[in-house]
PDB file of N, CA and C in Angstrom:
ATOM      1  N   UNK A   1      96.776 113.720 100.407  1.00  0.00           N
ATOM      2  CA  UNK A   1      97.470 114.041  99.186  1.00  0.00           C
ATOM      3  C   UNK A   1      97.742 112.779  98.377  1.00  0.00           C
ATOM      4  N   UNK A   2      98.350 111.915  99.026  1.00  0.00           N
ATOM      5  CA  UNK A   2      98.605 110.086  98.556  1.00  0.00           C
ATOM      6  C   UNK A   2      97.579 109.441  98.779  1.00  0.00           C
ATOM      7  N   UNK A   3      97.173 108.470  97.549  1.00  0.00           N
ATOM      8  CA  UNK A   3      95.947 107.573  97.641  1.00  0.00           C
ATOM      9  C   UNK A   3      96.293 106.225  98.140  1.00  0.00           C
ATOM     10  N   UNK A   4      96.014 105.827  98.557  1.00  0.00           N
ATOM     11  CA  UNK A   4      96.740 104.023  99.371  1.00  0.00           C
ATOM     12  C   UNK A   4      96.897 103.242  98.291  1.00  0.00           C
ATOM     13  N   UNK A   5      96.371 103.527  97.514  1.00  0.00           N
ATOM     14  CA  UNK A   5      97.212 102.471  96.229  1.00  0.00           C
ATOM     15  C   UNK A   5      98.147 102.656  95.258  1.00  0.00           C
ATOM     16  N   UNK A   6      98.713 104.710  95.702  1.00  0.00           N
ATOM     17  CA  UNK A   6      99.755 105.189  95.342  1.00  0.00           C
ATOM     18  C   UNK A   6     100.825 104.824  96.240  1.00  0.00           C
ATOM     19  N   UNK A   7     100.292 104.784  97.387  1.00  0.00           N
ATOM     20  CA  UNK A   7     101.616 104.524  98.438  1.00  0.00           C
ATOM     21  C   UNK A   7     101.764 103.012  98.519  1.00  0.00           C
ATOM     22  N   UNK A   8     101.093 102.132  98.457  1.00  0.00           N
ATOM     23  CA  UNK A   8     101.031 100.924  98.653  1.00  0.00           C
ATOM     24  C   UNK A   8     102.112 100.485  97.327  1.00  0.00           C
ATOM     25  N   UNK A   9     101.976 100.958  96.213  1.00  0.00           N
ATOM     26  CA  UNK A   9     102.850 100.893  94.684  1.00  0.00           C
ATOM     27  C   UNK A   9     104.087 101.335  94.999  1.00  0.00           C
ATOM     28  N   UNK A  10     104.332 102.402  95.924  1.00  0.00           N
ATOM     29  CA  UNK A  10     105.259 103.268  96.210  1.00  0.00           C
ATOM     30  C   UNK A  10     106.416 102.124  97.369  1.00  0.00           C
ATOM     31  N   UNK A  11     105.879 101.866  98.246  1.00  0.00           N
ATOM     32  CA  UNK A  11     105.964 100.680  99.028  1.00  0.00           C
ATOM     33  C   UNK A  11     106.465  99.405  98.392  1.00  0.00           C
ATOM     34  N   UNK A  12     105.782  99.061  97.689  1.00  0.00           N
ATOM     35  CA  UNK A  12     106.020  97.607  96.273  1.00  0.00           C
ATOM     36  C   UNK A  12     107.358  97.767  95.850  1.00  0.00           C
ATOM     37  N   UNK A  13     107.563  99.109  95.395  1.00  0.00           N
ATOM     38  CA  UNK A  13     108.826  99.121  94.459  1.00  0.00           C
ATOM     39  C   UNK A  13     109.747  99.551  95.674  1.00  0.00           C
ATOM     40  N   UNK A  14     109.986  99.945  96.605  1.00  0.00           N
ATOM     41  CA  UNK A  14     111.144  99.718  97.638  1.00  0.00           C
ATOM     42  C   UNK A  14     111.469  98.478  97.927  1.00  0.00           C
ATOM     43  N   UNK A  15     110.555  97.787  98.506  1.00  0.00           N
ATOM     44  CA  UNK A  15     111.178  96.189  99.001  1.00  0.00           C
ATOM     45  C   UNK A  15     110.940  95.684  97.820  1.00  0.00           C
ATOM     46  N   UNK A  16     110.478  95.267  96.910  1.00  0.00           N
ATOM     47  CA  UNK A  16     110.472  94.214  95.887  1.00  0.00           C
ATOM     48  C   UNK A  16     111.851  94.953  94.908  1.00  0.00           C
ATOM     49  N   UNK A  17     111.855  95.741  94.755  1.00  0.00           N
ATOM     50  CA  UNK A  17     112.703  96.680  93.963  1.00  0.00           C
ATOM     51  C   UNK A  17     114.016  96.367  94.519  1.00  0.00           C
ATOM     52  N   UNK A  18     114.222  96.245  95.936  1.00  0.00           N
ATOM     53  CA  UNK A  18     115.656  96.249  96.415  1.00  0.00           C
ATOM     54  C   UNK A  18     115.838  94.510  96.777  1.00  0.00           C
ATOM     55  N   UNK A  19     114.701  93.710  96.703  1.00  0.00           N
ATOM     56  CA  UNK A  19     114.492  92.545  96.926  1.00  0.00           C
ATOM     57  C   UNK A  19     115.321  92.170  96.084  1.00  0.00           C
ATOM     58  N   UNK A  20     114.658  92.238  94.395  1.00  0.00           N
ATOM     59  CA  UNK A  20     115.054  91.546  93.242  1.00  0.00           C
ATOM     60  C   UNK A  20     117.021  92.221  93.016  1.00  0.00           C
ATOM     61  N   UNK A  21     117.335  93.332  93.465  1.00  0.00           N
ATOM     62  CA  UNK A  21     118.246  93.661  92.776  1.00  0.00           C
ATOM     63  C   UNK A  21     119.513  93.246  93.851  1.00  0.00           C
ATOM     64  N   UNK A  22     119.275  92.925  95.058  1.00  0.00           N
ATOM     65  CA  UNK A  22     119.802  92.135  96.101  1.00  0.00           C
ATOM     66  C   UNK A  22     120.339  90.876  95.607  1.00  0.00           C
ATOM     67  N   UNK A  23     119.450  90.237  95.186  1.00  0.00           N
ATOM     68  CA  UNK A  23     119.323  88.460  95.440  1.00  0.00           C
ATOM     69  C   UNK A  23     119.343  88.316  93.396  1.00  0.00           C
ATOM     70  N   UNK A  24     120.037  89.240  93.138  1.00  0.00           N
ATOM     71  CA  UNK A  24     120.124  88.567  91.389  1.00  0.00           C
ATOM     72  C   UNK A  24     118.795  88.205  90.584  1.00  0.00           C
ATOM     73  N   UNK A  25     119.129  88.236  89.494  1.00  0.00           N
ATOM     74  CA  UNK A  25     117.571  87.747  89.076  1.00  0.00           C
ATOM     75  C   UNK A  25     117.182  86.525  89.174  1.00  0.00           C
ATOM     76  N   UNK A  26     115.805  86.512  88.463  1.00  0.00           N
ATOM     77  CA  UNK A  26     114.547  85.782  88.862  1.00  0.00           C
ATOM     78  C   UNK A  26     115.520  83.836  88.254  1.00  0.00           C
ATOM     79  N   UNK A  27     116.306  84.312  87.145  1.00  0.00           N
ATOM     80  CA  UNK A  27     117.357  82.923  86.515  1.00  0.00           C
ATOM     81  C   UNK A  27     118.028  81.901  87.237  1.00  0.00           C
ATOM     82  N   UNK A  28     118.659  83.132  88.291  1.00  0.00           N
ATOM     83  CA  UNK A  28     119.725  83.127  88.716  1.00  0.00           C
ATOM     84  C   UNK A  28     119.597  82.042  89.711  1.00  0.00           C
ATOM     85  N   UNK A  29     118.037  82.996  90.818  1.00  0.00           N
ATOM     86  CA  UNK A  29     117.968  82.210  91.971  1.00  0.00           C
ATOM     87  C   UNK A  29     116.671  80.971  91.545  1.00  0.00           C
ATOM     88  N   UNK A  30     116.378  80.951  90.424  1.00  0.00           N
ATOM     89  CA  UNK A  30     115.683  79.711  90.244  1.00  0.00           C
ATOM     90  C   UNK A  30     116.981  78.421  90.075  1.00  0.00           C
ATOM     91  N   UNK A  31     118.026  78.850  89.464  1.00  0.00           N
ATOM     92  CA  UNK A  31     119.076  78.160  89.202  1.00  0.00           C
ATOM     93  C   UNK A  31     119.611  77.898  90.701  1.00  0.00           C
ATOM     94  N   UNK A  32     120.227  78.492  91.583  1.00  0.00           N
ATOM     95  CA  UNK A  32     120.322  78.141  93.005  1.00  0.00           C
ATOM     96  C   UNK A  32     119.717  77.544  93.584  1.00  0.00           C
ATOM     97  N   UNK A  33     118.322  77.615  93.875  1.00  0.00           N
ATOM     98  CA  UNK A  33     117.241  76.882  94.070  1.00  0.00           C
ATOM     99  C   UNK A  33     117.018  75.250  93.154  1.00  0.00           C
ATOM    100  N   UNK A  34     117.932  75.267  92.517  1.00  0.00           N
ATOM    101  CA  UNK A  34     117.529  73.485  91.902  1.00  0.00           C
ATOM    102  C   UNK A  34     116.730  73.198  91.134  1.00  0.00           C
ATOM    103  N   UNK A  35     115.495  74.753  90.931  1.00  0.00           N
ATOM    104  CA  UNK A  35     114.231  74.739  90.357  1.00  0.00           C
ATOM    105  C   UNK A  35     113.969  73.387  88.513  1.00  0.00           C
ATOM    106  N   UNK A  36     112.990  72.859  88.518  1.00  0.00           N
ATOM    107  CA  UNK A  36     113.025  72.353  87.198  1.00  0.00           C
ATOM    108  C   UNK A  36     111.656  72.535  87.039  1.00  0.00           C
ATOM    109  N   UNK A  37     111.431  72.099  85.820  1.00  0.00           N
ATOM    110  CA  UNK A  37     109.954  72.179  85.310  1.00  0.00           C
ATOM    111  C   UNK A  37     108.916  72.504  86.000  1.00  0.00           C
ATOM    112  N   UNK A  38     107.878  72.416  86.378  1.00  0.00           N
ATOM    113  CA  UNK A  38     106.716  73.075  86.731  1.00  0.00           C
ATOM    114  C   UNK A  38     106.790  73.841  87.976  1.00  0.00           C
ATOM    115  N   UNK A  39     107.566  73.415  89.028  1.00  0.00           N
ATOM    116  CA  UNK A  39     107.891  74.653  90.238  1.00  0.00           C
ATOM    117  C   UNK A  39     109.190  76.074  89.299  1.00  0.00           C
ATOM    118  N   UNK A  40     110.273  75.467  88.798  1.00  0.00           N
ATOM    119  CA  UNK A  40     110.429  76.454  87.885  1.00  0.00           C
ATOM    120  C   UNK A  40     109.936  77.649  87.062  1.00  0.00           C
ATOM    121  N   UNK A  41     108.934  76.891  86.771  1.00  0.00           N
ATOM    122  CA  UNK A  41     108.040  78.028  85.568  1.00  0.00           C
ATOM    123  C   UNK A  41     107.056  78.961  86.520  1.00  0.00           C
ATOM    124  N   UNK A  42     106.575  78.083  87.780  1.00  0.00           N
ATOM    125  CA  UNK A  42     105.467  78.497  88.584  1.00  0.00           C
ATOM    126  C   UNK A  42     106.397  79.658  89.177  1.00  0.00           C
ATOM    127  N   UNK A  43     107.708  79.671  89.668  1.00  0.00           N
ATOM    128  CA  UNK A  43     108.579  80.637  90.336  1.00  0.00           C
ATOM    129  C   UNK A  43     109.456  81.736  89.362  1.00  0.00           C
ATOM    130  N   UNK A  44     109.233  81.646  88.196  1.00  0.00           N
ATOM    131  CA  UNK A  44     109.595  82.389  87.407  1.00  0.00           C
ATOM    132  C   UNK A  44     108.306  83.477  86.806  1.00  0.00           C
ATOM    133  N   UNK A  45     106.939  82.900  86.881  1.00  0.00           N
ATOM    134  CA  UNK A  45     106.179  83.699  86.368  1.00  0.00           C
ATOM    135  C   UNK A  45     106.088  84.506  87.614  1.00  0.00           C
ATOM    136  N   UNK A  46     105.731  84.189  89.057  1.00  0.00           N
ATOM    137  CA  UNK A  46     105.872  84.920  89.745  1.00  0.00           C
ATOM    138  C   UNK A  46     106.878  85.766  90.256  1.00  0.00           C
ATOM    139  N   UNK A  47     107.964  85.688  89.840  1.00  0.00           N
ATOM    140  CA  UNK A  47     109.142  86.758  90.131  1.00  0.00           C
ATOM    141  C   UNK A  47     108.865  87.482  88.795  1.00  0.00           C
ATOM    142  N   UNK A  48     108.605  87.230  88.072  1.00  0.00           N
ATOM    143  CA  UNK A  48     107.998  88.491  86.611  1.00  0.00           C
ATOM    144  C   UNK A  48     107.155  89.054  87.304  1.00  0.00           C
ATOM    145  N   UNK A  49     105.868  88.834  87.608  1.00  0.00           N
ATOM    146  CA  UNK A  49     105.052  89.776  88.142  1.00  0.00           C
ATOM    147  C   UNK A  49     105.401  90.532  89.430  1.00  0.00           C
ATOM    148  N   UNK A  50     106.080  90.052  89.906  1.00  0.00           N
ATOM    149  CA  UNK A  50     106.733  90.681  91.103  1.00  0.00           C
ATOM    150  C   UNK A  50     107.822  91.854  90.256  1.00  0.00           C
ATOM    151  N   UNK A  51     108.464  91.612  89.733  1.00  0.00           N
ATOM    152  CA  UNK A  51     109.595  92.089  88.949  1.00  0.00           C
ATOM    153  C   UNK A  51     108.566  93.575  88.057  1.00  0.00           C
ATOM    154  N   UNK A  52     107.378  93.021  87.314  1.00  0.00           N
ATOM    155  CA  UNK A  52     106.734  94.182  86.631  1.00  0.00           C
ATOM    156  C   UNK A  52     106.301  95.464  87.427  1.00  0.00           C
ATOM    157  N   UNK A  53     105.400  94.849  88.873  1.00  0.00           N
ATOM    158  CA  UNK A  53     104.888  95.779  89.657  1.00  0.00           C
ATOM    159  C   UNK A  53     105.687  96.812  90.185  1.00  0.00           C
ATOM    160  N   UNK A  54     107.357  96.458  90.474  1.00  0.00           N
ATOM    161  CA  UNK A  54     108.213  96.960  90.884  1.00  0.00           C
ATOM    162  C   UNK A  54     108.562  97.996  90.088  1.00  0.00           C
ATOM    163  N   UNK A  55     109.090  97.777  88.556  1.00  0.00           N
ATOM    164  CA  UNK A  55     109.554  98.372  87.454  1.00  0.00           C
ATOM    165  C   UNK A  55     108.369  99.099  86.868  1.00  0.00           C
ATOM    166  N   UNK A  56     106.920  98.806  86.888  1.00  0.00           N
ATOM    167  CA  UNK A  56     106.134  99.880  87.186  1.00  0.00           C
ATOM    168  C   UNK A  56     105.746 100.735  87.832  1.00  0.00           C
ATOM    169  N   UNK A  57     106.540 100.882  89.164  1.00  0.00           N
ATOM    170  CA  UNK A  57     106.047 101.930  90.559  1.00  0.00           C
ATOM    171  C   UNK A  57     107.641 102.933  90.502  1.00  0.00           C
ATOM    172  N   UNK A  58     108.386 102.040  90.135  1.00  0.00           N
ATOM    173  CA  UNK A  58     109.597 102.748  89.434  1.00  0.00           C
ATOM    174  C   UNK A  58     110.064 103.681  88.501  1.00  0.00           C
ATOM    175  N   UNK A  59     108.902 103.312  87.439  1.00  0.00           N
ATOM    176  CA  UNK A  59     108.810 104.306  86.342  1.00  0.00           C
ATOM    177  C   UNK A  59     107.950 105.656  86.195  1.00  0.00           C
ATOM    178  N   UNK A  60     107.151 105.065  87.612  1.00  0.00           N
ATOM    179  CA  UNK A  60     105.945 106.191  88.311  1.00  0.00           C
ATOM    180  C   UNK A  60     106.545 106.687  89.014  1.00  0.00           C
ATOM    181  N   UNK A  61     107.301 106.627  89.765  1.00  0.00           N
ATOM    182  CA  UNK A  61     107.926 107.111  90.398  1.00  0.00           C
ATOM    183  C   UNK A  61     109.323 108.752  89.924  1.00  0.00           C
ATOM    184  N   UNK A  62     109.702 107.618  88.729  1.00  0.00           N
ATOM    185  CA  UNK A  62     110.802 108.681  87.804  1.00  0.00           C
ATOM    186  C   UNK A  62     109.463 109.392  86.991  1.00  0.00           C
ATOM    187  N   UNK A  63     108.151 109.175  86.847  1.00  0.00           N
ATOM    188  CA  UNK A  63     106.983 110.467  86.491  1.00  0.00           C
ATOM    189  C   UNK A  63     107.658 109.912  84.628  1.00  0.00           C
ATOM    190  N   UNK A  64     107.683 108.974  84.364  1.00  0.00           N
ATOM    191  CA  UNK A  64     108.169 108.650  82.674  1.00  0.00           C
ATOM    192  C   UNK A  64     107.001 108.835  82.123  1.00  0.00           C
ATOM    193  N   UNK A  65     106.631 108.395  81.152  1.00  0.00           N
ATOM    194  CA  UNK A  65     105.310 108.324  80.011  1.00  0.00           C
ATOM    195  C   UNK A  65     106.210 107.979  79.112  1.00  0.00           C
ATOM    196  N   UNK A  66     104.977 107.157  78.356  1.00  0.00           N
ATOM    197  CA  UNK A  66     105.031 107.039  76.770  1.00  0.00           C
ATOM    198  C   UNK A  66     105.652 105.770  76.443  1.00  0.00           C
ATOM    199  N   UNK A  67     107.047 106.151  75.157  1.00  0.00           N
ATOM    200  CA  UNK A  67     108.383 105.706  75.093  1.00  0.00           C
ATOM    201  C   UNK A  67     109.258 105.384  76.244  1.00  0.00           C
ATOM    202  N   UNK A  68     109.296 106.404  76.488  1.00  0.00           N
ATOM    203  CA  UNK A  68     110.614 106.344  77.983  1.00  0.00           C
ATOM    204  C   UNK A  68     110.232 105.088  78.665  1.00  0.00           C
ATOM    205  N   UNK A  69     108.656 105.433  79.383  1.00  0.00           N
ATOM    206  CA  UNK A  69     108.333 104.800  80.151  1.00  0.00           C
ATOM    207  C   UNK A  69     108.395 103.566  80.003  1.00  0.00           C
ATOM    208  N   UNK A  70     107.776 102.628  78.242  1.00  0.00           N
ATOM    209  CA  UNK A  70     108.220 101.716  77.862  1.00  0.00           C
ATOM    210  C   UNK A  70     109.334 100.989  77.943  1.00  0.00           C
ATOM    211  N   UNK A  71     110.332 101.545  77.360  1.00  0.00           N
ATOM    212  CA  UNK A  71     111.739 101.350  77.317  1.00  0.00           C
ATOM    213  C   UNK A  71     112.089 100.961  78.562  1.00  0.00           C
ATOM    214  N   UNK A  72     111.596 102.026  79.841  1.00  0.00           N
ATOM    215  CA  UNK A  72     112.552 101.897  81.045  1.00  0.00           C
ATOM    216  C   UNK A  72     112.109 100.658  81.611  1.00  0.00           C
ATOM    217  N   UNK A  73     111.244  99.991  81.705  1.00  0.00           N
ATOM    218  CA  UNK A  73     109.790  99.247  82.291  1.00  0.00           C
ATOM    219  C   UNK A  73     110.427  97.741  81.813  1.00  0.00           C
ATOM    220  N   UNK A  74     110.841  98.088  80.437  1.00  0.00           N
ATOM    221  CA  UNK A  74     110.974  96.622  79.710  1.00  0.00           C
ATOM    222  C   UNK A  74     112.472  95.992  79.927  1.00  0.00           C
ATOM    223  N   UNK A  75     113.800  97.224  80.019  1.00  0.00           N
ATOM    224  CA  UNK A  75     114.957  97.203  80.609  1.00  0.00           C
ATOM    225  C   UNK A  75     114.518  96.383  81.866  1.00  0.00           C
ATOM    226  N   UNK A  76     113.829  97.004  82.595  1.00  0.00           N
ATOM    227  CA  UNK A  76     114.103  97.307  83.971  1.00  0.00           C
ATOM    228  C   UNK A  76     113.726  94.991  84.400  1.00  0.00           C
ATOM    229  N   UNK A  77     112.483  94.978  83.845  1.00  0.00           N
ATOM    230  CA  UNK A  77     112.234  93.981  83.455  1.00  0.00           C
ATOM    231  C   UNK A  77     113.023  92.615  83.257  1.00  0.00           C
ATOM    232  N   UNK A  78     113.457  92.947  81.929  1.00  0.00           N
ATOM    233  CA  UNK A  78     114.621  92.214  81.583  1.00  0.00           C
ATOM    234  C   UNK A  78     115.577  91.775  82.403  1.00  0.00           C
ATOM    235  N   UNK A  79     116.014  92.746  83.025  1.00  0.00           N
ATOM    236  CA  UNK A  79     116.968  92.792  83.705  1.00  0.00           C
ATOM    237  C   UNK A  79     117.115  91.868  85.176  1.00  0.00           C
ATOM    238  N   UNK A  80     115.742  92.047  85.712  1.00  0.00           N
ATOM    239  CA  UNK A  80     115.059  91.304  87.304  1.00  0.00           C
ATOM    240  C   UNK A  80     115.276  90.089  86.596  1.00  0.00           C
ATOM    241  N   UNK A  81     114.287  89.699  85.700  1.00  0.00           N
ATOM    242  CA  UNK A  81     113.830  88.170  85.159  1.00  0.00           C
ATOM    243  C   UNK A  81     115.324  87.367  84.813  1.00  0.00           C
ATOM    244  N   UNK A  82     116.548  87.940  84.033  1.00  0.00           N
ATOM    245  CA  UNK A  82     117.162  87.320  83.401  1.00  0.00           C
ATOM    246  C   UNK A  82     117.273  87.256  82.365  1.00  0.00           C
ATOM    247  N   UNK A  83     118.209  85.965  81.884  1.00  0.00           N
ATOM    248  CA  UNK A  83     118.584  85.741  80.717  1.00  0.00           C
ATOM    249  C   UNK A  83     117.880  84.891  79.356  1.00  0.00           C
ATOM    250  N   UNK A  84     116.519  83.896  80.480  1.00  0.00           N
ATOM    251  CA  UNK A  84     115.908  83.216  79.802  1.00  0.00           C
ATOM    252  C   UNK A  84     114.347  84.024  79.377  1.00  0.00           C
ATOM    253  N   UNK A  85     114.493  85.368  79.719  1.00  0.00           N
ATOM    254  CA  UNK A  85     113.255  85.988  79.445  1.00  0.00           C
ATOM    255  C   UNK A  85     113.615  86.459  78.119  1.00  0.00           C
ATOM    256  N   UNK A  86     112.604  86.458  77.037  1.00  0.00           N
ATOM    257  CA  UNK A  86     113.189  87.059  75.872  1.00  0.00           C
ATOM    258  C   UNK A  86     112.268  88.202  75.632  1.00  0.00           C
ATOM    259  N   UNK A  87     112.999  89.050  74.774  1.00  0.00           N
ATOM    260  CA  UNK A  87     112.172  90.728  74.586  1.00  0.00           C
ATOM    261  C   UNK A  87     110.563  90.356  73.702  1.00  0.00           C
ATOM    262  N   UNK A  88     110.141  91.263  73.998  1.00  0.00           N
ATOM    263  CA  UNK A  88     108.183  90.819  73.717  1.00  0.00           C
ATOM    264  C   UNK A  88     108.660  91.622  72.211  1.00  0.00           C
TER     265      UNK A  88
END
């Protein structure tokens, strides 16, 4: 009935999903971490993509489309990454 790259997405957004919303966002713990310039940026793009895949298996999950889905995706987004992410 589930395709392995439905469940595998499905999977993604449990632990990365409860990962990011655990441990504060992607700002927060680069800021804890001491992070500066180029390990900074290198650990921030990857907690975004970590952060998207999540907030996309999330929004598949709530079955959204469209608008909604947008909206919820880009919140959801925002929200993982922080304060230094700005809206697209």
């Amino acid at each position: 009935m589930f395709t392995k790259p439905f469940l595998a997405a499905l999977s993604l957004a449990f632990f990365a999903g409860g990962a990011l919303a655990e441990s504060g966002s992607c700002t927060a713990r680069a800021a804890e971490k001491k992070l500066a310039g180029a390990a900074k940026t290198s650990f921030l793009s990857k907690c975004e993509k970590d952060a998207t895949a999540a907030c996309n298996a999330n929004a598949m999950e709530k079955k959204l489309a469209g608008a909604a889905k947008n909206s919820f995706t880009n919140k959801c987004i925002r929200d993982a990454v922080g304060a230094e992410k700005k809206p697209a």
